[in-house]
Protein backbone atom coordinates (compact mmCIF):
# COMPACT_ATOMS: atom_id res chain seq x y z
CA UNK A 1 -52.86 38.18 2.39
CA UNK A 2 -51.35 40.79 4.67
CA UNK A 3 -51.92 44.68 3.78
CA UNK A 4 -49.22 47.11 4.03
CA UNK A 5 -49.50 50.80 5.09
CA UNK A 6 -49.05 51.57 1.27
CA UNK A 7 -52.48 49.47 0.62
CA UNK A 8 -50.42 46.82 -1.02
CA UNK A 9 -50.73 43.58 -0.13
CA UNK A 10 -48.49 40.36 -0.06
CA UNK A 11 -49.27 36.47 0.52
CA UNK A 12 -47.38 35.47 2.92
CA UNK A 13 -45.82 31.64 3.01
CA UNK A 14 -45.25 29.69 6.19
CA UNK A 15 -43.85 26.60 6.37
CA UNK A 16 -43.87 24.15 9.60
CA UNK A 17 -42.32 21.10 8.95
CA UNK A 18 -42.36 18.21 11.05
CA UNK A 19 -38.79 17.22 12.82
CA UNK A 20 -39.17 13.86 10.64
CA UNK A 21 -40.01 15.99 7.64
CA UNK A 22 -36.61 17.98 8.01
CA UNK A 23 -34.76 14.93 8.62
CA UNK A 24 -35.91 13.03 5.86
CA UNK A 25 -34.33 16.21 3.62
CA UNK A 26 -31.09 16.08 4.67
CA UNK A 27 -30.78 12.27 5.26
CA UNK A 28 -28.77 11.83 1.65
CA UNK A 29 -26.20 14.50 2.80
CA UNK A 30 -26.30 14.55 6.55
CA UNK A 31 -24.21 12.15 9.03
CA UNK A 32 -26.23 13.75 11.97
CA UNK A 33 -29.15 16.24 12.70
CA UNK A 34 -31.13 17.57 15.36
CA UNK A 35 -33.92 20.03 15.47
CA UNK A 36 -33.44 23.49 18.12
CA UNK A 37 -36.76 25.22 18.52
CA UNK A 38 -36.77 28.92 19.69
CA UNK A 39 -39.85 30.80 20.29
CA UNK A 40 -40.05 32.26 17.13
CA UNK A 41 -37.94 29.63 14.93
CA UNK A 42 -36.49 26.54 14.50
CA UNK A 43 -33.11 25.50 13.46
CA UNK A 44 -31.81 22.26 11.71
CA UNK A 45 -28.52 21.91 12.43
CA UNK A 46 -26.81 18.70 10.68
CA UNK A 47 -22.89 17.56 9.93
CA UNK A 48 -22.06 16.35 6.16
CA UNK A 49 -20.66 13.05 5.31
């Protein structure tokens, strides 16, 4: 859980897929895909069929 100022407070989700996990979702659409990492994200950039 992570408290606001306001006293509210939130779950936050994360999600950290593996590279073969976000491959494996795109596989029925995608002709190509790699994985960029930054420090803070990642992208998965693919090209459609």
């Amino acid at each position: 859980m992570r408290p606001l100022l306001s006293g509210e407070t939130h779950e936050v989700l994360k999600n950290f897929p593996t590279p073969s996990e976000l491959a494996d979702a795109v596989r029925p659409v995608a002709a190509e895909a790699h994985l960029e990492e930054t420090r803070y994200y990642w992208l998965l950039v693919f090209r459609t069929r």
